[in-house]
PDB file of N, CA and C in Angstrom:
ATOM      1  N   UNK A   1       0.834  -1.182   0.000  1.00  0.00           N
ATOM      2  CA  UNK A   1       0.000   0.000   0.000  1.00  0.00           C
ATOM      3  C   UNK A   1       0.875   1.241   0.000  1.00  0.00           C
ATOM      4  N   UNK A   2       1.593   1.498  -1.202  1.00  0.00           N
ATOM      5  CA  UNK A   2       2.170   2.651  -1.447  1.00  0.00           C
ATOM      6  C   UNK A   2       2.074   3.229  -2.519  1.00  0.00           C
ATOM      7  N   UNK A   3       1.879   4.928  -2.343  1.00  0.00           N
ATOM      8  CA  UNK A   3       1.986   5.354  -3.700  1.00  0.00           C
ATOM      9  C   UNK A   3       2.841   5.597  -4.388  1.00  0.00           C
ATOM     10  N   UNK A   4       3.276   6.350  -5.614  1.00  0.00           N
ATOM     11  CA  UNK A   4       3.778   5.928  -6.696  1.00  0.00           C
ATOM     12  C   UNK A   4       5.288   6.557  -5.933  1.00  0.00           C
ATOM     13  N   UNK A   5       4.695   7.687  -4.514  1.00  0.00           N
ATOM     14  CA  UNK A   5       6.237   8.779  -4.305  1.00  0.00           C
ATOM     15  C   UNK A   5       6.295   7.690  -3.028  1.00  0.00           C
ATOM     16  N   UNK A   6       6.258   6.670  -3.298  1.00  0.00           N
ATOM     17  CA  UNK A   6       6.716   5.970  -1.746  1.00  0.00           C
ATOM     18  C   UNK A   6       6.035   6.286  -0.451  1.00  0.00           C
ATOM     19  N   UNK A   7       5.045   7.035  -0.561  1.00  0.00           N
ATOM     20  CA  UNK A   7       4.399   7.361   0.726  1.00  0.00           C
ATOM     21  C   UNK A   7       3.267   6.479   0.907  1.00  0.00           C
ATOM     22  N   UNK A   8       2.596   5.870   2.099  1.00  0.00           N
ATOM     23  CA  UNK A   8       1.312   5.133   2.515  1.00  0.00           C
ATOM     24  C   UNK A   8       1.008   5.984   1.688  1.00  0.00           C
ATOM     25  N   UNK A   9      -0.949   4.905   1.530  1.00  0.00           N
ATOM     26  CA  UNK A   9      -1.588   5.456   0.375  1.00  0.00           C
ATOM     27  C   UNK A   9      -2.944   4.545   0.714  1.00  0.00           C
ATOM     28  N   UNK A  10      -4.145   4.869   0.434  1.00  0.00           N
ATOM     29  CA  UNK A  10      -5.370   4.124   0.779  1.00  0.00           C
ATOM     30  C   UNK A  10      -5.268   2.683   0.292  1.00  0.00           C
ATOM     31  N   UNK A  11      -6.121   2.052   0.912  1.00  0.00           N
ATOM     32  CA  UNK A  11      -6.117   0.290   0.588  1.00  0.00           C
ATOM     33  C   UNK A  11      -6.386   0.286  -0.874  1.00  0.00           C
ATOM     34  N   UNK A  12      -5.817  -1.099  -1.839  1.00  0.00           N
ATOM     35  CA  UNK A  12      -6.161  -0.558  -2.961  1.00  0.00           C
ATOM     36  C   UNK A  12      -7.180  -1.603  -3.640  1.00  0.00           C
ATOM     37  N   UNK A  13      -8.247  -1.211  -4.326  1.00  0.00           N
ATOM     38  CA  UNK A  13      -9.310  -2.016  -4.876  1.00  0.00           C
ATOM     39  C   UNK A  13      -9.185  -3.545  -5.540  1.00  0.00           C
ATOM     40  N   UNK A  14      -9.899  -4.717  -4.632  1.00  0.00           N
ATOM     41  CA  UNK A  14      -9.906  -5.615  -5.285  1.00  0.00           C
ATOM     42  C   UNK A  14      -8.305  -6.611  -5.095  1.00  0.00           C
ATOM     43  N   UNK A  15      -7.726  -6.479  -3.631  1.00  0.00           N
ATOM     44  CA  UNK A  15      -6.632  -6.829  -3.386  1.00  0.00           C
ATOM     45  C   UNK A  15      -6.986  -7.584  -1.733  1.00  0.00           C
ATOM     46  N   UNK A  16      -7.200  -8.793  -1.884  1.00  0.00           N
ATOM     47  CA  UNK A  16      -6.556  -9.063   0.186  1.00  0.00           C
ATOM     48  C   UNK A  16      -5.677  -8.804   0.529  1.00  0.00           C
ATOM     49  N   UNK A  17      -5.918  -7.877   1.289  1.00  0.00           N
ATOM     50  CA  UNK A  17      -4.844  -7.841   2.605  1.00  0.00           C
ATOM     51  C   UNK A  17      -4.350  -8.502   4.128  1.00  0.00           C
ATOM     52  N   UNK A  18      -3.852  -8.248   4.963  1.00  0.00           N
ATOM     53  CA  UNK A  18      -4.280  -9.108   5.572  1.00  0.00           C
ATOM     54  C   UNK A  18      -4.317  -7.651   6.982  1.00  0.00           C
ATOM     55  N   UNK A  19      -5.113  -7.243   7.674  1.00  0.00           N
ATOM     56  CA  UNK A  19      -4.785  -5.909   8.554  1.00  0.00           C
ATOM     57  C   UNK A  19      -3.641  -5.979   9.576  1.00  0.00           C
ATOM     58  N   UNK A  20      -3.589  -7.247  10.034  1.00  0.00           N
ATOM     59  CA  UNK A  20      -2.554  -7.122  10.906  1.00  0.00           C
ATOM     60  C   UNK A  20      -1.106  -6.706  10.721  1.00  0.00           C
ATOM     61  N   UNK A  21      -0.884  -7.076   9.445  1.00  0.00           N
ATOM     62  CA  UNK A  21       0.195  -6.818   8.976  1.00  0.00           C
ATOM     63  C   UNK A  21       0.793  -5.021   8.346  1.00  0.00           C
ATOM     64  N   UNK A  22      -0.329  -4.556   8.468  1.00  0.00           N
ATOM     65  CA  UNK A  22      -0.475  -2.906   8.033  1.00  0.00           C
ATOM     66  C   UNK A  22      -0.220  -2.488   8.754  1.00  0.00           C
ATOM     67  N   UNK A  23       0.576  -2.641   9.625  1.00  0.00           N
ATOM     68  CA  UNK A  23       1.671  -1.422  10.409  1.00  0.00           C
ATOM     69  C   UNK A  23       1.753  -2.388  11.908  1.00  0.00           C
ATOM     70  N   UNK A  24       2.872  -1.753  12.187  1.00  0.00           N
ATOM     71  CA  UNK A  24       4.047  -2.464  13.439  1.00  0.00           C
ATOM     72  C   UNK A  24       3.528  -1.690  14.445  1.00  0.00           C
ATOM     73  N   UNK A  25       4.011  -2.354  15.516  1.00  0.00           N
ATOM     74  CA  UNK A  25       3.951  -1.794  17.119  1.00  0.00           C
ATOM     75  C   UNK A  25       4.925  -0.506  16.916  1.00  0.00           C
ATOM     76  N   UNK A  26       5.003   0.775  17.552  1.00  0.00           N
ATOM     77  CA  UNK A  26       6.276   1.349  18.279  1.00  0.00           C
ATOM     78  C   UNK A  26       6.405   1.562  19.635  1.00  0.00           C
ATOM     79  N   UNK A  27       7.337   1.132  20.010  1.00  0.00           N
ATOM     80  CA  UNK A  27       7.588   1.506  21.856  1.00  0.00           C
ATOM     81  C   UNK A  27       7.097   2.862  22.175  1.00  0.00           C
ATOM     82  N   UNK A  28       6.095   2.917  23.111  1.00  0.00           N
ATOM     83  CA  UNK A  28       5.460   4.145  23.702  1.00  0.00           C
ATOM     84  C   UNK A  28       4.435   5.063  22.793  1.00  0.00           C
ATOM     85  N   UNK A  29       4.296   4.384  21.788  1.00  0.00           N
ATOM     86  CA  UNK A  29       3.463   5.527  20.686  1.00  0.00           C
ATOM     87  C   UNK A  29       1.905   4.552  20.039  1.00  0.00           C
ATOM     88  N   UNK A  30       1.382   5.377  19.450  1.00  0.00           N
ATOM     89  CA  UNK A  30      -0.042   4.919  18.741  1.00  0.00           C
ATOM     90  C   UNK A  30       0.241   5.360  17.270  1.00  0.00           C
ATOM     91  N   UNK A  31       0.233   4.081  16.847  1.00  0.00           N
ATOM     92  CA  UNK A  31      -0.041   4.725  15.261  1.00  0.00           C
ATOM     93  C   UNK A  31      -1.443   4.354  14.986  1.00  0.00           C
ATOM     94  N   UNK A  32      -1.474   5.279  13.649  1.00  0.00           N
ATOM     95  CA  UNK A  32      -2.734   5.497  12.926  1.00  0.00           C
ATOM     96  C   UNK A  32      -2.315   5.332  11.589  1.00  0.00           C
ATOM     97  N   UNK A  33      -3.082   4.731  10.782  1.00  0.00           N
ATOM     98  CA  UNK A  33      -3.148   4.542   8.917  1.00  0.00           C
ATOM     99  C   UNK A  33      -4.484   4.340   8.539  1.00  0.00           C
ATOM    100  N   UNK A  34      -4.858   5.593   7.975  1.00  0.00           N
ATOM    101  CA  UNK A  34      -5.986   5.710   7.222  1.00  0.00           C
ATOM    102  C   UNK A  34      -6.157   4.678   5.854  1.00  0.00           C
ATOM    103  N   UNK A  35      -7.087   4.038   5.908  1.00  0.00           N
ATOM    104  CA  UNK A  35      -7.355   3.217   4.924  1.00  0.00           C
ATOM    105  C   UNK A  35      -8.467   3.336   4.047  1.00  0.00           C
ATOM    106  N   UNK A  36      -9.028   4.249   4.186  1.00  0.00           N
ATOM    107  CA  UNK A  36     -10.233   4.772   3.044  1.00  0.00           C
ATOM    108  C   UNK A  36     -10.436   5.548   4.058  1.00  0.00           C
ATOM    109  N   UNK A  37     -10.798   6.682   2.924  1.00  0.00           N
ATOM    110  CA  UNK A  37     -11.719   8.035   3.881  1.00  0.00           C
ATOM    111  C   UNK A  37     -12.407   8.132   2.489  1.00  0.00           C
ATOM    112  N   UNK A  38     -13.696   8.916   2.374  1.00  0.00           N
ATOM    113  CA  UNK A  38     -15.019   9.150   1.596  1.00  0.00           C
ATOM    114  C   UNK A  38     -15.772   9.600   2.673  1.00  0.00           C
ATOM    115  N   UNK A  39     -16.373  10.374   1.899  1.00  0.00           N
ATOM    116  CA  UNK A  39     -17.970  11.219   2.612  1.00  0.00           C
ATOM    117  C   UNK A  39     -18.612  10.650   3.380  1.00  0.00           C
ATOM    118  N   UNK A  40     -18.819   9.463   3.584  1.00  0.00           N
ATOM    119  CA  UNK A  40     -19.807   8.319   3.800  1.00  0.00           C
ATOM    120  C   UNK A  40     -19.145   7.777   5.269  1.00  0.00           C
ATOM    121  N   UNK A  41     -17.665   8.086   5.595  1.00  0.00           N
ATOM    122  CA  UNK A  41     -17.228   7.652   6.642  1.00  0.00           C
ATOM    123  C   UNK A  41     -15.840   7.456   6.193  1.00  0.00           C
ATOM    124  N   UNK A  42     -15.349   6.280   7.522  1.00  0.00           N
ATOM    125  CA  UNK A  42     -13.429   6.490   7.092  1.00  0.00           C
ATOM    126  C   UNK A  42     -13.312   4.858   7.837  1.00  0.00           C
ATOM    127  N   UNK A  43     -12.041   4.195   7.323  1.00  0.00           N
ATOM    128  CA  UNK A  43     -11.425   3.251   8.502  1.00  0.00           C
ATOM    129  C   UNK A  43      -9.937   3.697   8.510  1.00  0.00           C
ATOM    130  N   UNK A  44      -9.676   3.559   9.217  1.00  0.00           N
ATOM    131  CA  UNK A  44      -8.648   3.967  10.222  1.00  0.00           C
ATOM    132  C   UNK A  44      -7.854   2.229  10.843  1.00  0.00           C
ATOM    133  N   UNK A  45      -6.588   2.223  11.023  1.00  0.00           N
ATOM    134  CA  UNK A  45      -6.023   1.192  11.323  1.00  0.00           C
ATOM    135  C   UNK A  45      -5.075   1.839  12.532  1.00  0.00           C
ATOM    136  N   UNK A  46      -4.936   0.994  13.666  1.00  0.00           N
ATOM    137  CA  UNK A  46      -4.379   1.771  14.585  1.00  0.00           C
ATOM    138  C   UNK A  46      -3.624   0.638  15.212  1.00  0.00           C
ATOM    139  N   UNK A  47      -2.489   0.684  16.061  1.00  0.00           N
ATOM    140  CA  UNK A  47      -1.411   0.172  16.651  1.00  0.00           C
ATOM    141  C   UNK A  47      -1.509   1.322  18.224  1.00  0.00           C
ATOM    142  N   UNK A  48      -1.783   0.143  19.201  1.00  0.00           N
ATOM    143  CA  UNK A  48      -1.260   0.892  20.771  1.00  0.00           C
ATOM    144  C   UNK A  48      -0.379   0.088  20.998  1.00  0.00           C
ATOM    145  N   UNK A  49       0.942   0.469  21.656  1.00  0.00           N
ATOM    146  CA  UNK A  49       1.919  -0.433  22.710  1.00  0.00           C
ATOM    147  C   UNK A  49       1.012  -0.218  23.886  1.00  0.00           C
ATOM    148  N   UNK A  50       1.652  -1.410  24.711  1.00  0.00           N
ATOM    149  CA  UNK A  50       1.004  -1.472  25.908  1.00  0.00           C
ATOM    150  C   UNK A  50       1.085  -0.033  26.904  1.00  0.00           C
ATOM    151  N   UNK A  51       0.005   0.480  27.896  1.00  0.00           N
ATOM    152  CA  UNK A  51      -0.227   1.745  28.375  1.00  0.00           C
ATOM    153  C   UNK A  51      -0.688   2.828  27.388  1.00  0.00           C
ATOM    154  N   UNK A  52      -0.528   2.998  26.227  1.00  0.00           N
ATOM    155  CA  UNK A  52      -0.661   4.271  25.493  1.00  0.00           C
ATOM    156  C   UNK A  52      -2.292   4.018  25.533  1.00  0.00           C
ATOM    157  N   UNK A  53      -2.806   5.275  25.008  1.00  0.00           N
ATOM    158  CA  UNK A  53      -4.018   5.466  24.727  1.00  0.00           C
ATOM    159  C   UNK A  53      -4.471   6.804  24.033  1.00  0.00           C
ATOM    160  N   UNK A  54      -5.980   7.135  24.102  1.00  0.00           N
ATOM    161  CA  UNK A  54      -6.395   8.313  23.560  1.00  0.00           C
ATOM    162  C   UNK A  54      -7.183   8.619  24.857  1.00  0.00           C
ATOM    163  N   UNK A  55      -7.137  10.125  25.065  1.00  0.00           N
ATOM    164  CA  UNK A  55      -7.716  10.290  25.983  1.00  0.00           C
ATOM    165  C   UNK A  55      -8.863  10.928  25.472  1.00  0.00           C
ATOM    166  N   UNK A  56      -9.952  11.008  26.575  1.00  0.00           N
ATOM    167  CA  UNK A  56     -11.575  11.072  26.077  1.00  0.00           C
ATOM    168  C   UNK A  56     -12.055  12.219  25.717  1.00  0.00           C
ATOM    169  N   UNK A  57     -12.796  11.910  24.558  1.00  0.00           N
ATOM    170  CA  UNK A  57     -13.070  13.112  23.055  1.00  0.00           C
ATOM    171  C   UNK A  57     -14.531  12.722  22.869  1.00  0.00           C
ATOM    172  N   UNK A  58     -14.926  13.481  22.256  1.00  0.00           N
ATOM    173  CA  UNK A  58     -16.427  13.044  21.267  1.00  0.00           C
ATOM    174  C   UNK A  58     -16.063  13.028  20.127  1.00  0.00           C
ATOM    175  N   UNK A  59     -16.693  12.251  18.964  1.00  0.00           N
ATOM    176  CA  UNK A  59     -16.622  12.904  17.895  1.00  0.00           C
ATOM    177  C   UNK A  59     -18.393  12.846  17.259  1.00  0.00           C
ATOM    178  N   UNK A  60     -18.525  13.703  16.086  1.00  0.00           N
ATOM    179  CA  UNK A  60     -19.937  13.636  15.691  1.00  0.00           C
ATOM    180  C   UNK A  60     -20.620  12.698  14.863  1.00  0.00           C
ATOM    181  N   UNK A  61     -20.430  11.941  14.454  1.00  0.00           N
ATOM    182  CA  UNK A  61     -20.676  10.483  14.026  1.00  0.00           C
ATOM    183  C   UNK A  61     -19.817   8.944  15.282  1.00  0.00           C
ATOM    184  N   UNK A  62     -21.131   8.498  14.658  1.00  0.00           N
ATOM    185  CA  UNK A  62     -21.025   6.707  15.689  1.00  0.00           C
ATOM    186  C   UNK A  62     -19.673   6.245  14.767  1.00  0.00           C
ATOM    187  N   UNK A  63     -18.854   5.513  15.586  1.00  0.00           N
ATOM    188  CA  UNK A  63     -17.583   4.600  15.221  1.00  0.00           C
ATOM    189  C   UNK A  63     -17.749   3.545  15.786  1.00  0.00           C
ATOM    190  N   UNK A  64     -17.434   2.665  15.556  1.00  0.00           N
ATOM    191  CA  UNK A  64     -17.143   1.161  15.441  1.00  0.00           C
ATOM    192  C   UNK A  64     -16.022   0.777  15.773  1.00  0.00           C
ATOM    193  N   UNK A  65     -15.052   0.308  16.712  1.00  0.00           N
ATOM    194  CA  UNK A  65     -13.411  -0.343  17.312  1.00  0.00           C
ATOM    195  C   UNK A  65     -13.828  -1.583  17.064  1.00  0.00           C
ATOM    196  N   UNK A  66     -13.014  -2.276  16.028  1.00  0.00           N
ATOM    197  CA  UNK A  66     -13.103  -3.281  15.932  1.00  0.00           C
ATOM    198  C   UNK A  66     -11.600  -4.485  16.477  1.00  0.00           C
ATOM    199  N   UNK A  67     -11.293  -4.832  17.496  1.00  0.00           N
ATOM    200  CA  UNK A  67     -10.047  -5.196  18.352  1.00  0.00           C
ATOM    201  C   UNK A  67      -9.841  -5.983  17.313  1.00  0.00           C
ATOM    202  N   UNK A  68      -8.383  -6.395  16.807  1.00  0.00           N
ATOM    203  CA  UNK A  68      -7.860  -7.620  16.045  1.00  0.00           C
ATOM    204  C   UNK A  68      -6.745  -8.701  16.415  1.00  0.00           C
ATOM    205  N   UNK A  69      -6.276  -7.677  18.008  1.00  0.00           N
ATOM    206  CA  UNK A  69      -5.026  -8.358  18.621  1.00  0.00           C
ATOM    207  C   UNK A  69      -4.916  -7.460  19.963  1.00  0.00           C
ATOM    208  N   UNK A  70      -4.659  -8.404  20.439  1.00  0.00           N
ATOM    209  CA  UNK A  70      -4.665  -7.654  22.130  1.00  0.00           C
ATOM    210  C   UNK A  70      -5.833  -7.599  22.828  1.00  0.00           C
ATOM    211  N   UNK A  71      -5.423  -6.117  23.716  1.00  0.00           N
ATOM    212  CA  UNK A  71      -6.895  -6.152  24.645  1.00  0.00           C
ATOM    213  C   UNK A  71      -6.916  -4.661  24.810  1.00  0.00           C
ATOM    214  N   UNK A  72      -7.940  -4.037  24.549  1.00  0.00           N
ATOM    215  CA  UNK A  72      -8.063  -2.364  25.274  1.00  0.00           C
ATOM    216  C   UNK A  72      -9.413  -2.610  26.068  1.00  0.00           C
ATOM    217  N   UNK A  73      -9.426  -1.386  27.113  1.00  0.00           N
ATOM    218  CA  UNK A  73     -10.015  -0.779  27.939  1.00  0.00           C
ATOM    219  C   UNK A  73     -10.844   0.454  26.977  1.00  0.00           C
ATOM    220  N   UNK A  74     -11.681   0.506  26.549  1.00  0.00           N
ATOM    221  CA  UNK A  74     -12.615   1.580  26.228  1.00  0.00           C
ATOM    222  C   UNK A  74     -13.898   2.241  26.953  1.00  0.00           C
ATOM    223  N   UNK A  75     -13.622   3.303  27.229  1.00  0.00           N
ATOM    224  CA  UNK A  75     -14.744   4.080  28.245  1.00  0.00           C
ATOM    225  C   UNK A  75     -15.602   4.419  28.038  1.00  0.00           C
ATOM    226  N   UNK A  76     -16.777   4.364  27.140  1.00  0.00           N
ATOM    227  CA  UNK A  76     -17.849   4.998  26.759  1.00  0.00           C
ATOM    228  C   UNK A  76     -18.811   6.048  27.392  1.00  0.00           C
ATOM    229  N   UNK A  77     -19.074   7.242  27.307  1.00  0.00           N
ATOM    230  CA  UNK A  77     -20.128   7.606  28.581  1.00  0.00           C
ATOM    231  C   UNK A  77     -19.934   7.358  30.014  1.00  0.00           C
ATOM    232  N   UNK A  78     -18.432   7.161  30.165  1.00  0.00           N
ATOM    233  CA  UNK A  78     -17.779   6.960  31.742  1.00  0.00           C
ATOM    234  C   UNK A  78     -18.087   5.432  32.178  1.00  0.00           C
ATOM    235  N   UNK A  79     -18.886   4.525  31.649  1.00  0.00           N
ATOM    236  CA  UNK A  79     -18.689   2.912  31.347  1.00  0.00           C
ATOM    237  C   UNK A  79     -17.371   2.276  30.691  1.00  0.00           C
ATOM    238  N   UNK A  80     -16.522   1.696  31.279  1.00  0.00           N
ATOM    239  CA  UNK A  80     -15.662   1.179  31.114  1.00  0.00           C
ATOM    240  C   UNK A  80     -15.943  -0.586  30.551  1.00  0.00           C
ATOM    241  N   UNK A  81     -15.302  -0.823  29.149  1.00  0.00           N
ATOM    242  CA  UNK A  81     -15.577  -2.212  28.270  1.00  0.00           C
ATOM    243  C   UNK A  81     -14.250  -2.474  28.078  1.00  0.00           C
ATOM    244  N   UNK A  82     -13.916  -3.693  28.945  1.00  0.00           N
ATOM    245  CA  UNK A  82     -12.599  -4.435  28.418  1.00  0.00           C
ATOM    246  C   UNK A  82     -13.174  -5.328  26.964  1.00  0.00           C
ATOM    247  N   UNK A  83     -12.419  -5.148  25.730  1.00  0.00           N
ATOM    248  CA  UNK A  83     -12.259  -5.651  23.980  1.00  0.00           C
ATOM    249  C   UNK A  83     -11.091  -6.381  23.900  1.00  0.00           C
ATOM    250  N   UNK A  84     -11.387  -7.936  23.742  1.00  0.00           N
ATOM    251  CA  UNK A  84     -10.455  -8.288  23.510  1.00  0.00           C
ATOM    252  C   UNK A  84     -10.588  -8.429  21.996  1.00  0.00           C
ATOM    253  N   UNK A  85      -9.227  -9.597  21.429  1.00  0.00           N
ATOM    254  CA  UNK A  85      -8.889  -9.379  19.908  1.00  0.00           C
ATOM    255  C   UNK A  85     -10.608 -10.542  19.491  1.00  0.00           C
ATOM    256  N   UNK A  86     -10.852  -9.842  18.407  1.00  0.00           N
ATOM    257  CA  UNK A  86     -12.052 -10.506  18.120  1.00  0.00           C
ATOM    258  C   UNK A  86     -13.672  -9.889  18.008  1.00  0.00           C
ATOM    259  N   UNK A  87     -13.169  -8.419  18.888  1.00  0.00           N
ATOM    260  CA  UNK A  87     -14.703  -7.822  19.681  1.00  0.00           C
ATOM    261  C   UNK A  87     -14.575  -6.761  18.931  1.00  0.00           C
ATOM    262  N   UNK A  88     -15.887  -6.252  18.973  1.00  0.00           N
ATOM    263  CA  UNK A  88     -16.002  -4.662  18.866  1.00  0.00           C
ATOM    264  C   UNK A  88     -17.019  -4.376  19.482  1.00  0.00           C
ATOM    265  N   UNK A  89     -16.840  -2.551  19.717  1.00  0.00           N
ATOM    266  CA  UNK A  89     -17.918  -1.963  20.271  1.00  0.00           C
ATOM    267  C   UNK A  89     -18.311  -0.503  19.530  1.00  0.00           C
ATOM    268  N   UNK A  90     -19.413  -0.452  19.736  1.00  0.00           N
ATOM    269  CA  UNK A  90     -20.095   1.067  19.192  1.00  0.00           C
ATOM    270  C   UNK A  90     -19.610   2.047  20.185  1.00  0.00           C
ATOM    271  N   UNK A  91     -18.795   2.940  19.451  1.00  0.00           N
ATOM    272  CA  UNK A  91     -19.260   4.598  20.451  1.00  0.00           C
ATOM    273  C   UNK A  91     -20.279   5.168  19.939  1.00  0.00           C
ATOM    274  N   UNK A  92     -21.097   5.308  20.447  1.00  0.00           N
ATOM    275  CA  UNK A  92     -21.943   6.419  19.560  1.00  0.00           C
ATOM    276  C   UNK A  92     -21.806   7.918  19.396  1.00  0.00           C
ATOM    277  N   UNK A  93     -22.117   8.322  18.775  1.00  0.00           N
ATOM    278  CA  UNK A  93     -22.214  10.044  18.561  1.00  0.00           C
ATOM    279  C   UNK A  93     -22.304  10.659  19.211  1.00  0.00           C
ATOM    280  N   UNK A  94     -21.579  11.676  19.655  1.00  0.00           N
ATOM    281  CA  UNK A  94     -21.229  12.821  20.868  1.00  0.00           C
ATOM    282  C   UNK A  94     -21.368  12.271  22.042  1.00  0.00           C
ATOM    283  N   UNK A  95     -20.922  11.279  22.488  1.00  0.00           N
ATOM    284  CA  UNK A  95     -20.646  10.477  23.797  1.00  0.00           C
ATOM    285  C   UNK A  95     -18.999  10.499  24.129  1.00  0.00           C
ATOM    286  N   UNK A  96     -18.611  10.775  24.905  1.00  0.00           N
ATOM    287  CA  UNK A  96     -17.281  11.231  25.435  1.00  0.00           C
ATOM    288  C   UNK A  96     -16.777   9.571  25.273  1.00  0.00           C
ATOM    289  N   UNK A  97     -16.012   9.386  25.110  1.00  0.00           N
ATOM    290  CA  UNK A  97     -15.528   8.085  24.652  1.00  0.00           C
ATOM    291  C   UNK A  97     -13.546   7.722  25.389  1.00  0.00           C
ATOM    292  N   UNK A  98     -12.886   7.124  25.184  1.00  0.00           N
ATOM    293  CA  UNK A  98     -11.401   6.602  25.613  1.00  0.00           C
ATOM    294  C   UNK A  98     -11.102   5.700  25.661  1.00  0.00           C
ATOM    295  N   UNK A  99      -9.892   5.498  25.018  1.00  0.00           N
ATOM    296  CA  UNK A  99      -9.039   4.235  24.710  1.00  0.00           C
ATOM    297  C   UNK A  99      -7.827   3.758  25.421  1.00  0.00           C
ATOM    298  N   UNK A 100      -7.610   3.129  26.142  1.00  0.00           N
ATOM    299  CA  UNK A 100      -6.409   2.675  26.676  1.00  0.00           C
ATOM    300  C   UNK A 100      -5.949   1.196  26.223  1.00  0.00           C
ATOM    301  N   UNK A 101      -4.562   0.936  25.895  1.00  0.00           N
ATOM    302  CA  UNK A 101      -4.074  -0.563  26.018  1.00  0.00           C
ATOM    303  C   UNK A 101      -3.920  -1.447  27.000  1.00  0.00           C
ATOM    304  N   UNK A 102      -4.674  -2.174  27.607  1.00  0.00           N
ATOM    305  CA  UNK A 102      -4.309  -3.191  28.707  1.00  0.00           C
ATOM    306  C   UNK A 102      -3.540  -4.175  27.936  1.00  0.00           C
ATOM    307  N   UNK A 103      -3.174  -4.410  26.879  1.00  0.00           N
ATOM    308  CA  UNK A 103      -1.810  -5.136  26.539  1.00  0.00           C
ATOM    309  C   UNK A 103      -1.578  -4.126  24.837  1.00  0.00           C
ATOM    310  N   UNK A 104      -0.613  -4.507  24.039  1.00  0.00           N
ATOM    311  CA  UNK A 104      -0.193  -4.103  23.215  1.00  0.00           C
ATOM    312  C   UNK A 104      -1.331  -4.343  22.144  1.00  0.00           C
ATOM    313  N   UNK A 105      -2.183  -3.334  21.445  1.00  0.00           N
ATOM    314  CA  UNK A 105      -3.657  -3.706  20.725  1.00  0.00           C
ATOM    315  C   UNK A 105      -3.543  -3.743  19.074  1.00  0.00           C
ATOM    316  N   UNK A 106      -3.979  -4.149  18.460  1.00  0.00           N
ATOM    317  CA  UNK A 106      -4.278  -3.495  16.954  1.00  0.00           C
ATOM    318  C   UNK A 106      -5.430  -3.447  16.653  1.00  0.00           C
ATOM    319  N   UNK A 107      -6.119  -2.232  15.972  1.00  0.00           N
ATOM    320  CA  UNK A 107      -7.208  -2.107  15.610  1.00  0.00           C
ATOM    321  C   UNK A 107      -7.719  -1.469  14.346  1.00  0.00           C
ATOM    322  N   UNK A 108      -9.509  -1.731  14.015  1.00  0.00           N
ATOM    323  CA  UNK A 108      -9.923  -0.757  12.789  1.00  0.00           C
ATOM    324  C   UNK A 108     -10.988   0.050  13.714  1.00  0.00           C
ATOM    325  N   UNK A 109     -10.943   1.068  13.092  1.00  0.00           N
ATOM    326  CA  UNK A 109     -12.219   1.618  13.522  1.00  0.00           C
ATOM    327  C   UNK A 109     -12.722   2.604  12.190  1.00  0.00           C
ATOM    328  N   UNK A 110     -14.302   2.045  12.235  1.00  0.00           N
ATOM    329  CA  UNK A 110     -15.052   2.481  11.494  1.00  0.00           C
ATOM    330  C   UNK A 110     -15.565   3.415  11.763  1.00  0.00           C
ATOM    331  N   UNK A 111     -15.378   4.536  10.999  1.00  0.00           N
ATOM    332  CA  UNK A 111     -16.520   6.178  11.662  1.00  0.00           C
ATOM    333  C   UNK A 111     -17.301   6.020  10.148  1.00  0.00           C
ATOM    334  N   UNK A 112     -18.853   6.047  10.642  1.00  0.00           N
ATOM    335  CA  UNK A 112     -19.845   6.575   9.600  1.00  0.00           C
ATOM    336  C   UNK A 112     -20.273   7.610   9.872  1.00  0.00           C
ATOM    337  N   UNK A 113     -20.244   8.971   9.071  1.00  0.00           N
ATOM    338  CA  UNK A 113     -20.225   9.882   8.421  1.00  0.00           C
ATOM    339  C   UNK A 113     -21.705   9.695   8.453  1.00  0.00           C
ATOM    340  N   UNK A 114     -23.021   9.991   9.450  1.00  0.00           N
ATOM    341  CA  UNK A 114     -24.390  10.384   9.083  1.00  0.00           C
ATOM    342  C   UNK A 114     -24.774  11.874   9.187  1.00  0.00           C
ATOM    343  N   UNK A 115     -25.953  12.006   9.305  1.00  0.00           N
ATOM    344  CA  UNK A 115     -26.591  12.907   9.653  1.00  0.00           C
ATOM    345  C   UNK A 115     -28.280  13.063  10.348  1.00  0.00           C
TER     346      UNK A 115
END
């Protein structure tokens, strides 16, 4: 998944991938790789080392964490949901939300774009 100048570049049509393999752990950091964005919504591919997290935000459309490895702690509305690899959960829309790693995680998360 690169474009033509060597830089990441959206997933490309009509190809398996496999997600886990779309980006590495780094010691102490969270990555993020956008994998389609459109009007309609976005997925997003994300990497926590163990402890890192996002701390709690809203955003204006419902998202979807879909866990693929590991385990996070997600806070919804001040409800706390341990996700292990396998699970997902809804945030919904303008609900204060947070992510922490209780072990080293990989994830997608789906934001749909309503109204």
């Amino acid at each position: 998944m690169t474009g033509q100048s060597g830089t990441p570049s959206e997933m490309p049509a009509a190809v398996a991938l496999s997600p886990l393999g779309l980006a590495g752990y780094q010691d102490g950091s969270v990555v993020s790789r956008t994998l389609l964005k459109r009007g309609g919504g976005t997925i997003t591919f994300f990497t926590f080392d163990a402890g890192q997290g996002l701390s709690e935000h809203t955003a204006p459309f419902d998202a979807v964490a879909h866990v693929l490895e590991g385990e996070a702690e997600i806070t919804i509305s001040g409800t706390a949901v341990l996700v292990a690899a396998g699970e997902m959960v809804l945030m919904p829309a303008n609900q204060p939300h947070a992510l922490g790693a209780r072990t080293r995680f990989k994830m997608l998360l789906t934001m749909i774009r309503s109204v």
